[in-house]
PDB file of N, CA and C in Angstrom:
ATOM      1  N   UNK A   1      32.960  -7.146  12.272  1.00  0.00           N
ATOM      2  CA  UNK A   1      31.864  -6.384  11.721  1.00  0.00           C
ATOM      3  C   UNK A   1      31.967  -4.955  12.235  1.00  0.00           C
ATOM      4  N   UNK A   2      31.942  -4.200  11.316  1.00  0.00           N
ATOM      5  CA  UNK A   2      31.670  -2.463  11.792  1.00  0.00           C
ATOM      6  C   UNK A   2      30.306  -1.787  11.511  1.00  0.00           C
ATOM      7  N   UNK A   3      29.800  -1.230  12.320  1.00  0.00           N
ATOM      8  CA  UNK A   3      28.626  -0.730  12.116  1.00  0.00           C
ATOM      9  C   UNK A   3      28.749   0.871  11.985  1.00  0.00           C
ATOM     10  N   UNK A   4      28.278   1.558  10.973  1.00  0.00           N
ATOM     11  CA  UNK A   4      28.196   3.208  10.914  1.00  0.00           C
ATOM     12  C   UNK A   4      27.173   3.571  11.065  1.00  0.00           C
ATOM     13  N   UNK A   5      27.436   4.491  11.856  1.00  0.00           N
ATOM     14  CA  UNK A   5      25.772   5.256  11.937  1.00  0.00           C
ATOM     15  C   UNK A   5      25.837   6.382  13.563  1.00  0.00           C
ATOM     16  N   UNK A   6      24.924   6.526  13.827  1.00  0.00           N
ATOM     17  CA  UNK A   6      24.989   7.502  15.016  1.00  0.00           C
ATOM     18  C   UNK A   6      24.355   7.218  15.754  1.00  0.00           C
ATOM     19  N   UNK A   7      25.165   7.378  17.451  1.00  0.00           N
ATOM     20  CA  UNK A   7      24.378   6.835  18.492  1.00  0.00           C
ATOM     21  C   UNK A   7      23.042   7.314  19.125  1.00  0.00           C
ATOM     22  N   UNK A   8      22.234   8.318  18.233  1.00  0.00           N
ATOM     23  CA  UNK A   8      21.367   9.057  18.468  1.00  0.00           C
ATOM     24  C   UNK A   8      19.933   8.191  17.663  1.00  0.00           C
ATOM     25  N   UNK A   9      20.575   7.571  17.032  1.00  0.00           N
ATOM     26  CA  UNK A   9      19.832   6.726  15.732  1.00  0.00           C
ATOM     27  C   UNK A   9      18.622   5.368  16.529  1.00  0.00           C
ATOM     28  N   UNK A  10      17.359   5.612  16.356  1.00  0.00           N
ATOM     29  CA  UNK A  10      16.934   4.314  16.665  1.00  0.00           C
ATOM     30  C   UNK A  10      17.009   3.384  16.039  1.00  0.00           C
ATOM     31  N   UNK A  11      17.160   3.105  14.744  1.00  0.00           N
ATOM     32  CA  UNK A  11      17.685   2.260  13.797  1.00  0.00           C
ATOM     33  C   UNK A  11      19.343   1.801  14.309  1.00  0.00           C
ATOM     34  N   UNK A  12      20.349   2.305  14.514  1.00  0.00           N
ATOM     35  CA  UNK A  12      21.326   2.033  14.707  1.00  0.00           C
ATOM     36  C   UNK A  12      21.128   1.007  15.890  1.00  0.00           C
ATOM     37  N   UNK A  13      20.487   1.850  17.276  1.00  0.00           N
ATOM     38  CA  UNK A  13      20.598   1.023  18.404  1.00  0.00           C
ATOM     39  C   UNK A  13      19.907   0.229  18.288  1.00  0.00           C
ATOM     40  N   UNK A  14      18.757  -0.415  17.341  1.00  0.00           N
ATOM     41  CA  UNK A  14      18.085  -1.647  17.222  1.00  0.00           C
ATOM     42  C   UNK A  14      19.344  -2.370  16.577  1.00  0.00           C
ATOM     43  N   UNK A  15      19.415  -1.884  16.023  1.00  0.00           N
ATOM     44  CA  UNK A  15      20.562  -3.129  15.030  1.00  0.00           C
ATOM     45  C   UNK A  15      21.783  -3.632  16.230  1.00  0.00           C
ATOM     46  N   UNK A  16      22.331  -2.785  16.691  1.00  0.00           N
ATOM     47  CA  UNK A  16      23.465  -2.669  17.475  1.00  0.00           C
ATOM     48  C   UNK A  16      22.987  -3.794  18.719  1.00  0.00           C
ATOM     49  N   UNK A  17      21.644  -3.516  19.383  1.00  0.00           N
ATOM     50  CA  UNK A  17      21.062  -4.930  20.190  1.00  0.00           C
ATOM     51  C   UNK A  17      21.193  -6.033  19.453  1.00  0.00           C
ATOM     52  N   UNK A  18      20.481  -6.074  18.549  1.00  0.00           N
ATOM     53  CA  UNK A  18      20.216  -7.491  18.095  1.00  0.00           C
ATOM     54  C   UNK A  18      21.181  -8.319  17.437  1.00  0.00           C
ATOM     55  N   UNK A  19      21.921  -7.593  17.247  1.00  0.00           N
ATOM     56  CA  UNK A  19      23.376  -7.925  16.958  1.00  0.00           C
ATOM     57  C   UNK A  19      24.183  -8.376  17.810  1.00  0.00           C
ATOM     58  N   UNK A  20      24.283  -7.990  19.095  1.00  0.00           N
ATOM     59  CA  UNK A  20      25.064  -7.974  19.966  1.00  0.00           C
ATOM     60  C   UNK A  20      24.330  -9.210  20.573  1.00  0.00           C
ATOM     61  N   UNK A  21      22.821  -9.623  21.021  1.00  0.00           N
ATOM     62  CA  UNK A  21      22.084 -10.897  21.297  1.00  0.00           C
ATOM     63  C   UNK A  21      22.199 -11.875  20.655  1.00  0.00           C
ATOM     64  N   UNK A  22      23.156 -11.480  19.520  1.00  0.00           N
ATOM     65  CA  UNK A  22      23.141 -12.581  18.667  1.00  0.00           C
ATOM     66  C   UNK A  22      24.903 -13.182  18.856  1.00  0.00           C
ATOM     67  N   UNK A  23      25.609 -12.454  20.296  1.00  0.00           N
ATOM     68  CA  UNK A  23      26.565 -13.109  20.261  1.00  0.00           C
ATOM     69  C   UNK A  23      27.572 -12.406  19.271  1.00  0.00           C
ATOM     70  N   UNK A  24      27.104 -11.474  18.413  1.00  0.00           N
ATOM     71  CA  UNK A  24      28.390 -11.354  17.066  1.00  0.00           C
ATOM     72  C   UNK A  24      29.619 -10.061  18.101  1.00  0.00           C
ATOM     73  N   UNK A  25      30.657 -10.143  17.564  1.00  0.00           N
ATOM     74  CA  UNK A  25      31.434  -8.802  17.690  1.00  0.00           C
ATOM     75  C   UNK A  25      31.089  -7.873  16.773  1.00  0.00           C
ATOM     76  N   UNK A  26      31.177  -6.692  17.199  1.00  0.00           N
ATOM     77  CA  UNK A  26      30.971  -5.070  16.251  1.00  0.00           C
ATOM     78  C   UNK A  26      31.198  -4.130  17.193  1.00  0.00           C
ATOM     79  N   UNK A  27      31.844  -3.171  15.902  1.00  0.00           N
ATOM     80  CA  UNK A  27      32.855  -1.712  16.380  1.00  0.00           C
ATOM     81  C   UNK A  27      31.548  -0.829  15.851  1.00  0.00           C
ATOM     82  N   UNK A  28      30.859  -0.139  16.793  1.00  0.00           N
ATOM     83  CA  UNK A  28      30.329   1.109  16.464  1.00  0.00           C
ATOM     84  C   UNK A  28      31.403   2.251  15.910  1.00  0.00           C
ATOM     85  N   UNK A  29      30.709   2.768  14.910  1.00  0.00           N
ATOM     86  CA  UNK A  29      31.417   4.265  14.015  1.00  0.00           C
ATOM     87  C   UNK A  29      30.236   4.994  14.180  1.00  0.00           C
ATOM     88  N   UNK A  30      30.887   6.249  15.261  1.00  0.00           N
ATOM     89  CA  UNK A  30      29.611   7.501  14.998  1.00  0.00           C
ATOM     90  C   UNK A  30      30.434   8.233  14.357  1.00  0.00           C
ATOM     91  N   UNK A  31      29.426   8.283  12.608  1.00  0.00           N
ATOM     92  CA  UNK A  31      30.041   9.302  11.898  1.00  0.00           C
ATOM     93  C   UNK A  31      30.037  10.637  12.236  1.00  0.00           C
ATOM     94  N   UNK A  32      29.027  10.858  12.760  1.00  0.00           N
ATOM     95  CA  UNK A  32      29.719  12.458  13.128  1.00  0.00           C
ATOM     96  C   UNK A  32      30.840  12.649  14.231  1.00  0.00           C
ATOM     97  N   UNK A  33      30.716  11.541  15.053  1.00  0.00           N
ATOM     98  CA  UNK A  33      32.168  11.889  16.413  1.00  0.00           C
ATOM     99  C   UNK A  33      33.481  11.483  15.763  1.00  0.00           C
ATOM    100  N   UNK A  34      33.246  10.217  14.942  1.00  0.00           N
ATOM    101  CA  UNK A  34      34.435   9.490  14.502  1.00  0.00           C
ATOM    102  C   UNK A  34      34.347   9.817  13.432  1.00  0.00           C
ATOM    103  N   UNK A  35      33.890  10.311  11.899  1.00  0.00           N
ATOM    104  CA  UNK A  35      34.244  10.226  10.938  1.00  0.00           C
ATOM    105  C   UNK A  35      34.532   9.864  10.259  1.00  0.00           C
ATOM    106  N   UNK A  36      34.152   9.359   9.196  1.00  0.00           N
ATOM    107  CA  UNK A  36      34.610   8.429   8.356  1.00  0.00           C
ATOM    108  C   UNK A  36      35.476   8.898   6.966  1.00  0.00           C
ATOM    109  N   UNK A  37      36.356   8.087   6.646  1.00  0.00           N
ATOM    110  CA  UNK A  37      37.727   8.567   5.746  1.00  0.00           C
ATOM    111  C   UNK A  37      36.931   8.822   4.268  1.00  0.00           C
ATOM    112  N   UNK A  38      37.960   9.499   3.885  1.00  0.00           N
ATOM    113  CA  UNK A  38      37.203   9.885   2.255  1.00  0.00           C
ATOM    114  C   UNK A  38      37.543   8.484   1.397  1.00  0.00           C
ATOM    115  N   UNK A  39      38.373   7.695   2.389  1.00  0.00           N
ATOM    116  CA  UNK A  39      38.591   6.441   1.225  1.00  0.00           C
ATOM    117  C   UNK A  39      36.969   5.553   1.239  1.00  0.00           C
ATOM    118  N   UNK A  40      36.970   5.471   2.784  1.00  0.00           N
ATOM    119  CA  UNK A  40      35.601   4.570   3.212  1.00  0.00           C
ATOM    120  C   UNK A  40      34.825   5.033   2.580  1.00  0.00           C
ATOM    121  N   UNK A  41      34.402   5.920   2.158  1.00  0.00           N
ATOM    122  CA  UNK A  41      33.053   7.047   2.108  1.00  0.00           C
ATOM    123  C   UNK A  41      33.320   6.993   0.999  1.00  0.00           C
ATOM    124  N   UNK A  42      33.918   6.988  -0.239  1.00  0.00           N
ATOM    125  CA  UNK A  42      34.218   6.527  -1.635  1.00  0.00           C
ATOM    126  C   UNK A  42      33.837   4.842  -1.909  1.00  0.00           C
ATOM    127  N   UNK A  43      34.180   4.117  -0.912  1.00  0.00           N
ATOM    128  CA  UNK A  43      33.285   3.022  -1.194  1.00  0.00           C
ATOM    129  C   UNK A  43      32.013   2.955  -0.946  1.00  0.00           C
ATOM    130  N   UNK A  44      32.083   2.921   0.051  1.00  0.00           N
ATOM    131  CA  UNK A  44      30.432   3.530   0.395  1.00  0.00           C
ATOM    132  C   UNK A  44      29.277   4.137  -1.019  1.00  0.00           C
ATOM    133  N   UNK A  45      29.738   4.719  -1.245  1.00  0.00           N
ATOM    134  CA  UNK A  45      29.220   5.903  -2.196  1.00  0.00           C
ATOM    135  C   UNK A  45      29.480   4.619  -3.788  1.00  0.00           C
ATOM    136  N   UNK A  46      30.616   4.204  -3.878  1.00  0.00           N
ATOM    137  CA  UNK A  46      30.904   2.942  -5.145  1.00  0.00           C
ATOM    138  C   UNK A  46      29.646   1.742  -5.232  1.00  0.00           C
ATOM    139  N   UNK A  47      29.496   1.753  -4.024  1.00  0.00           N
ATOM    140  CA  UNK A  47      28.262   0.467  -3.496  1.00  0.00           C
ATOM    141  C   UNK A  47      26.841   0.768  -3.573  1.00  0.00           C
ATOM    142  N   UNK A  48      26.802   1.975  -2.691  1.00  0.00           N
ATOM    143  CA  UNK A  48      25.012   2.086  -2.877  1.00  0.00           C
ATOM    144  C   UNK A  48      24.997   3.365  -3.457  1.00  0.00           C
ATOM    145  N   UNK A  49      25.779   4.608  -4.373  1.00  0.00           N
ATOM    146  CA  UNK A  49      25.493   5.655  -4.953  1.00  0.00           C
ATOM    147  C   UNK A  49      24.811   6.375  -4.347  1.00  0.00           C
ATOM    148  N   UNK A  50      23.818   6.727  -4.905  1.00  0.00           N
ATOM    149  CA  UNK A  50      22.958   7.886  -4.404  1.00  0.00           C
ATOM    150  C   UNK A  50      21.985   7.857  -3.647  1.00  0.00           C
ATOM    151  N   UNK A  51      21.826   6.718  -3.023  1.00  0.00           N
ATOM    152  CA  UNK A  51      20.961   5.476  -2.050  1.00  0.00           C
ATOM    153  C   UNK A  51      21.559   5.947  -0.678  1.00  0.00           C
ATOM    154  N   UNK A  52      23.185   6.389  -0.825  1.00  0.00           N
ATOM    155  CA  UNK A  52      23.453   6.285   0.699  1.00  0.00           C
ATOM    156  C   UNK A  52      23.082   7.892   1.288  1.00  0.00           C
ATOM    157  N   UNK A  53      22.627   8.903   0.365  1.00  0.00           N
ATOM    158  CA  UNK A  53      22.097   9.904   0.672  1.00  0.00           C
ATOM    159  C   UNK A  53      20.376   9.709   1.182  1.00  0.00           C
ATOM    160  N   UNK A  54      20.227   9.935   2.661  1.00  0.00           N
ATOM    161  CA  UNK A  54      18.845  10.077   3.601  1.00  0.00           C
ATOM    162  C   UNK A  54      18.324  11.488   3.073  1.00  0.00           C
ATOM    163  N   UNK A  55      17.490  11.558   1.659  1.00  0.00           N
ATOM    164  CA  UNK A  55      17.053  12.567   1.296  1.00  0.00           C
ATOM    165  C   UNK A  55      15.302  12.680   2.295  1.00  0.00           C
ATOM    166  N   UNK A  56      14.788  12.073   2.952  1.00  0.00           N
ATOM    167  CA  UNK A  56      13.952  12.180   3.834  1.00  0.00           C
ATOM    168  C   UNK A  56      14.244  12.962   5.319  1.00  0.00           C
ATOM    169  N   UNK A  57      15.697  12.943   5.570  1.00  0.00           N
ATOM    170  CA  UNK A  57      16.274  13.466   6.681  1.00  0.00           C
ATOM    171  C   UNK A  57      16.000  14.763   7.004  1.00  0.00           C
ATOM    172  N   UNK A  58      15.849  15.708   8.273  1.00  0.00           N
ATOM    173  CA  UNK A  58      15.387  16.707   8.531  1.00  0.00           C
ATOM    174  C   UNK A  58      16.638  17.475   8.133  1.00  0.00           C
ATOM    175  N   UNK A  59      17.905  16.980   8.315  1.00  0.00           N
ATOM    176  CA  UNK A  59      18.977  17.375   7.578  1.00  0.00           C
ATOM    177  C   UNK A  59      19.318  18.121   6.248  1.00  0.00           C
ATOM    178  N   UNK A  60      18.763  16.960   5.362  1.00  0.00           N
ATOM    179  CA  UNK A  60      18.538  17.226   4.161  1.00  0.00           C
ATOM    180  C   UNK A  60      17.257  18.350   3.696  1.00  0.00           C
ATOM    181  N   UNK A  61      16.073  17.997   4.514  1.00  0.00           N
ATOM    182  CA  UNK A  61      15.644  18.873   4.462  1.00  0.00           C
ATOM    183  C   UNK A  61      16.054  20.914   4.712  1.00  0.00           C
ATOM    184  N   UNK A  62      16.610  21.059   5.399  1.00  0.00           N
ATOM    185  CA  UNK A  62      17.272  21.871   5.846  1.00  0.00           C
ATOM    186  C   UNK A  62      18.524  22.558   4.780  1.00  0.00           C
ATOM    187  N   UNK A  63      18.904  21.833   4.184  1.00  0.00           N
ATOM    188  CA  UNK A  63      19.454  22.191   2.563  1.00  0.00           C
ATOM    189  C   UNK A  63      19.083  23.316   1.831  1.00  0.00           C
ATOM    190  N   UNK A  64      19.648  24.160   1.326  1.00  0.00           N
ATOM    191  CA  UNK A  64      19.360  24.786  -0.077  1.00  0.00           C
ATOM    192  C   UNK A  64      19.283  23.620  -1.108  1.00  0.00           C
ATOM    193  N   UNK A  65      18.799  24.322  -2.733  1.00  0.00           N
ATOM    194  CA  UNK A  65      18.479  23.479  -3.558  1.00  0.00           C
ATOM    195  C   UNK A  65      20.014  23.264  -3.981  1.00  0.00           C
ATOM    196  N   UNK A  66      20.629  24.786  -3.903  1.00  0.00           N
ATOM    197  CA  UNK A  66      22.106  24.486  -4.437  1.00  0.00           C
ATOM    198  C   UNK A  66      23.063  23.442  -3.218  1.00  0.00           C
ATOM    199  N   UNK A  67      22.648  23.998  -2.434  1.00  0.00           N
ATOM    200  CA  UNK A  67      23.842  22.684  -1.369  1.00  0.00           C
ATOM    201  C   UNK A  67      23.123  21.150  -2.000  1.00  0.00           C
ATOM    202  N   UNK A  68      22.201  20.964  -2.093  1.00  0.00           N
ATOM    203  CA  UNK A  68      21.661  19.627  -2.264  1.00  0.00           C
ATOM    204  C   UNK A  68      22.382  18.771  -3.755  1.00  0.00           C
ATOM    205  N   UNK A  69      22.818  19.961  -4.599  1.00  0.00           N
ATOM    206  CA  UNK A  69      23.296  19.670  -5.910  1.00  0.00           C
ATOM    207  C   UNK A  69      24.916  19.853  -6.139  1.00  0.00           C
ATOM    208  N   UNK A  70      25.065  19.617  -4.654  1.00  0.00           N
ATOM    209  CA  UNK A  70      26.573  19.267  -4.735  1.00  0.00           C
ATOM    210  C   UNK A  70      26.845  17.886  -5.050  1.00  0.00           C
ATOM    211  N   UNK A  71      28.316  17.424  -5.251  1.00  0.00           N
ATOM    212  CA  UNK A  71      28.754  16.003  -4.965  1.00  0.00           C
ATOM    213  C   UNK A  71      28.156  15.718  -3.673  1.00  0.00           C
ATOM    214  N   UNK A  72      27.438  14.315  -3.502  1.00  0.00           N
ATOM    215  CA  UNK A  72      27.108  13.270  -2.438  1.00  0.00           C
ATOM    216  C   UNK A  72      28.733  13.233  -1.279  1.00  0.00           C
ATOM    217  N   UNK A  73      29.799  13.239  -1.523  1.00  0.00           N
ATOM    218  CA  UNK A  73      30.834  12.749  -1.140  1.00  0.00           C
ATOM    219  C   UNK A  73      31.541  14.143  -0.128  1.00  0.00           C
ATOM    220  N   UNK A  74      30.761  15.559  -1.036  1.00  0.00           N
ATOM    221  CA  UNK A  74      30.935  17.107  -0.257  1.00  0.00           C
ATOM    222  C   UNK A  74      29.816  16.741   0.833  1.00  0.00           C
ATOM    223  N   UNK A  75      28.971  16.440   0.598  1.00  0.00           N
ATOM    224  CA  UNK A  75      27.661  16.564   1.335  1.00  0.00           C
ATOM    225  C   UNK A  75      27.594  15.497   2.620  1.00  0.00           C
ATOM    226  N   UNK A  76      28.180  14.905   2.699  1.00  0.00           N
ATOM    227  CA  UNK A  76      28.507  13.645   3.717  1.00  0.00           C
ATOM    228  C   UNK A  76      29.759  14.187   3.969  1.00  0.00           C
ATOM    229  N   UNK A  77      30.268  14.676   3.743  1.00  0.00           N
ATOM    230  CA  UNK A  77      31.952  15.356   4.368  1.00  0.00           C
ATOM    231  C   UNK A  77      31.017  16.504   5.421  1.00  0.00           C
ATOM    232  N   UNK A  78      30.512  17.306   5.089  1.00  0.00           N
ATOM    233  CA  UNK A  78      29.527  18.213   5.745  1.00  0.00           C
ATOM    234  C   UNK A  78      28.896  18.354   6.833  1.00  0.00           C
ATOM    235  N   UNK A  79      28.029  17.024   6.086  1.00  0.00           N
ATOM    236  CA  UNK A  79      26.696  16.909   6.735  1.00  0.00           C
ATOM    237  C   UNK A  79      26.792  15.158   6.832  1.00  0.00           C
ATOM    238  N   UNK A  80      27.536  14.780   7.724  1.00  0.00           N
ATOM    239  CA  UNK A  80      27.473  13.135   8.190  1.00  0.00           C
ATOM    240  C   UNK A  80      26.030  12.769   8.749  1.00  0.00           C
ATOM    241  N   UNK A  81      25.232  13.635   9.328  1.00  0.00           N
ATOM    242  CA  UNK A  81      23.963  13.111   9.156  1.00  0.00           C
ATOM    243  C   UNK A  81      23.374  12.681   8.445  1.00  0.00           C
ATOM    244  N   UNK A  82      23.536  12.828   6.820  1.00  0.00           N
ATOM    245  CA  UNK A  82      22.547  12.910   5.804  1.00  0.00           C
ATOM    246  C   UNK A  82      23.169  10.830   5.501  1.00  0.00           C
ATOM    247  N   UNK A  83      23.883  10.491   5.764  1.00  0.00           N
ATOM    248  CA  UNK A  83      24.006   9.361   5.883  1.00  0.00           C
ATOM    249  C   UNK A  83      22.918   8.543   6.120  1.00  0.00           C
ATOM    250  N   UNK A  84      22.416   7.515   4.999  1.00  0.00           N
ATOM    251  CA  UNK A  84      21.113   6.425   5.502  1.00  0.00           C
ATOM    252  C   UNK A  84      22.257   5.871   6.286  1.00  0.00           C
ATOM    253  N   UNK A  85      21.247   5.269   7.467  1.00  0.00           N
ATOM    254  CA  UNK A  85      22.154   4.626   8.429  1.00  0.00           C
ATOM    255  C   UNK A  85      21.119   2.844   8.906  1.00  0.00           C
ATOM    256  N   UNK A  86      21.914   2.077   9.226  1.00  0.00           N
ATOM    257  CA  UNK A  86      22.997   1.670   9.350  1.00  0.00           C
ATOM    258  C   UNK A  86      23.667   1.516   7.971  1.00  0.00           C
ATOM    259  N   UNK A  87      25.048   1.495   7.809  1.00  0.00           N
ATOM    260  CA  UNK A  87      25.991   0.705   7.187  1.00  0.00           C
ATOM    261  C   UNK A  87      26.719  -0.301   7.672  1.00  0.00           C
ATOM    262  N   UNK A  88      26.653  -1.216   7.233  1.00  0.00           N
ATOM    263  CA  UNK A  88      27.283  -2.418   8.405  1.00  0.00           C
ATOM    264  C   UNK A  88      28.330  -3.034   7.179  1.00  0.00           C
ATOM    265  N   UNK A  89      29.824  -3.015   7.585  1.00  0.00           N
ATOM    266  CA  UNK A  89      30.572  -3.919   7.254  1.00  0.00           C
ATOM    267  C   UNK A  89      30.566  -5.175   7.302  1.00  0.00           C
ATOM    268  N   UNK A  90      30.564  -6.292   6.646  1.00  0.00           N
ATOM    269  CA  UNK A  90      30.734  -7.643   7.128  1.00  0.00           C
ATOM    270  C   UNK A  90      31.734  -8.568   6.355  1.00  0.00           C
ATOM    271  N   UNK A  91      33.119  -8.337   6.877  1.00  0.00           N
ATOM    272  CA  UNK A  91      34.011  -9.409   6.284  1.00  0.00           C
ATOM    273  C   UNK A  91      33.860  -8.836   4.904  1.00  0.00           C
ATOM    274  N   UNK A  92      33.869  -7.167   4.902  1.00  0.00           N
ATOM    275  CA  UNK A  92      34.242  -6.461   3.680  1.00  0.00           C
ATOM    276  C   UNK A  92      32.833  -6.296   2.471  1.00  0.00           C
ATOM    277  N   UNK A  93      31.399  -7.254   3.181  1.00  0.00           N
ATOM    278  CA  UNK A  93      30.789  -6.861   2.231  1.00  0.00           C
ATOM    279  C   UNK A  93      29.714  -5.627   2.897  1.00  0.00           C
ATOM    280  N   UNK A  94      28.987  -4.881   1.864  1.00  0.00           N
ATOM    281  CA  UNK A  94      28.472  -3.689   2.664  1.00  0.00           C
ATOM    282  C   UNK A  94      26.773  -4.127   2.466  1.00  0.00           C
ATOM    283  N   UNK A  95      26.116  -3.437   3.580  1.00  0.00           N
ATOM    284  CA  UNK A  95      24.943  -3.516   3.824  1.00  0.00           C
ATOM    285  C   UNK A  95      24.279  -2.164   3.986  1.00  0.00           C
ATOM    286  N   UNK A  96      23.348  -1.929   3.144  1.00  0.00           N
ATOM    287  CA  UNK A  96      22.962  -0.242   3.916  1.00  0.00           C
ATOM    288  C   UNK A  96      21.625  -0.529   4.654  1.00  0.00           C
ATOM    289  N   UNK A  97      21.011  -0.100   5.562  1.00  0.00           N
ATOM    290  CA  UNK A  97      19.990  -0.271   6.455  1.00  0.00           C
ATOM    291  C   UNK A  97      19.714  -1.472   7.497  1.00  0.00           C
ATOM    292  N   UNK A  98      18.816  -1.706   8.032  1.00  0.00           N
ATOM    293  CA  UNK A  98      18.259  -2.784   8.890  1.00  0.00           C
ATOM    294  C   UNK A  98      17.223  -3.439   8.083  1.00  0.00           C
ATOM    295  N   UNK A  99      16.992  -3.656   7.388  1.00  0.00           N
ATOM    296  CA  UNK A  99      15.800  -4.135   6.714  1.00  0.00           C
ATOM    297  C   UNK A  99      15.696  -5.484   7.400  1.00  0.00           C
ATOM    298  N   UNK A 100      14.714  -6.267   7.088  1.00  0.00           N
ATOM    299  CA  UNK A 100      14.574  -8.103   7.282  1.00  0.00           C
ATOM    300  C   UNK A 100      15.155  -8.817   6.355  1.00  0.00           C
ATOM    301  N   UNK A 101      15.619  -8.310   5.196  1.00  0.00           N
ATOM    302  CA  UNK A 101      16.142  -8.691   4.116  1.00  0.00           C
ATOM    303  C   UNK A 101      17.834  -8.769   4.776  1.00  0.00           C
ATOM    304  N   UNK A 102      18.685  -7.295   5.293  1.00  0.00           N
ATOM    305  CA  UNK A 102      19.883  -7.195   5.990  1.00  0.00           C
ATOM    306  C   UNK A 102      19.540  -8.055   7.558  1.00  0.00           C
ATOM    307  N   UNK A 103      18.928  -8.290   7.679  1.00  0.00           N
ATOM    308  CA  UNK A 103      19.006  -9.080   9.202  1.00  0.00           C
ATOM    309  C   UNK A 103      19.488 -10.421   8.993  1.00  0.00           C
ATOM    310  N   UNK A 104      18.246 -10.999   7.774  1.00  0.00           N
ATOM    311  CA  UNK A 104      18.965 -12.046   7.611  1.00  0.00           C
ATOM    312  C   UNK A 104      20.040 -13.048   7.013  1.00  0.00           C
ATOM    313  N   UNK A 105      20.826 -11.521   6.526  1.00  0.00           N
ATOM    314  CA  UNK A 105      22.047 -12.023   5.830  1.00  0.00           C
ATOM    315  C   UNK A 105      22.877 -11.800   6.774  1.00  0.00           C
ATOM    316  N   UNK A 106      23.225 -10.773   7.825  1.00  0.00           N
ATOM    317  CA  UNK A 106      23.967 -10.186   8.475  1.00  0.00           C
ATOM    318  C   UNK A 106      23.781 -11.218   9.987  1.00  0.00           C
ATOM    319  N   UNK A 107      22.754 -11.368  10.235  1.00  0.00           N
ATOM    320  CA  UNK A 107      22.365 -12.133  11.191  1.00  0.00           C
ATOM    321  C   UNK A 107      22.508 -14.209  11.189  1.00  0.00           C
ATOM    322  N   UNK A 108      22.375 -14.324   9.835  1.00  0.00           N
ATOM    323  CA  UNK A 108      22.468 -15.998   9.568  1.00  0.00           C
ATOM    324  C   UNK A 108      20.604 -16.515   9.308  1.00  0.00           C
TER     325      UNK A 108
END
């Protein structure tokens, strides 16, 4: 299991506990230290579209109207913050967030 997101994230480090209490293995990815490939980030983007953009983010906020109306795929090359986070790999299928809905698929 790979988890994306940033170690600054309280969402990430909840997930990243309860995950880890649960016994599973997982590779933290901090997208902004580690980066993620334009291949990953093309799936990513194939899976949840315009969902995986955190348009609530202080990030995003912080945008012009024209930066905001770029490609999603420029804008996460950029600005890896603007990433909803978590993304969690699992045996290739993708998950975006922590929800109770992702806990208990990701979790059993």
């Amino acid at each position: 299991m790979k988890l994306y997101g940033l170690k600054a994230c309280d969402t990430c480090r909840k997930a990243l506990k309860k995950i880890k209490n649960n016994e599973m293995e997982v590779d933290f990815i901090d997208v902004r230290v580690d980066a993620v490939s334009e291949v990953t980030l093309a799936r990513f983007l194939d899976t949840f579209g315009d969902k995986l953009i955190n348009q609530r983010s202080t990030t995003w906020r912080g945008l012009t109207i024209e930066q905001r109306d770029s490609p999603p795929e420029e804008l996460l090359a950029l600005h890896p913050a603007l990433m909803k986070r978590p993304v969690l790999d699992v045996d290739g299928v993708l998950y975006l967030g922590w929800t109770q809905d992702v806990q208990t698929q990701v979790l059993g």
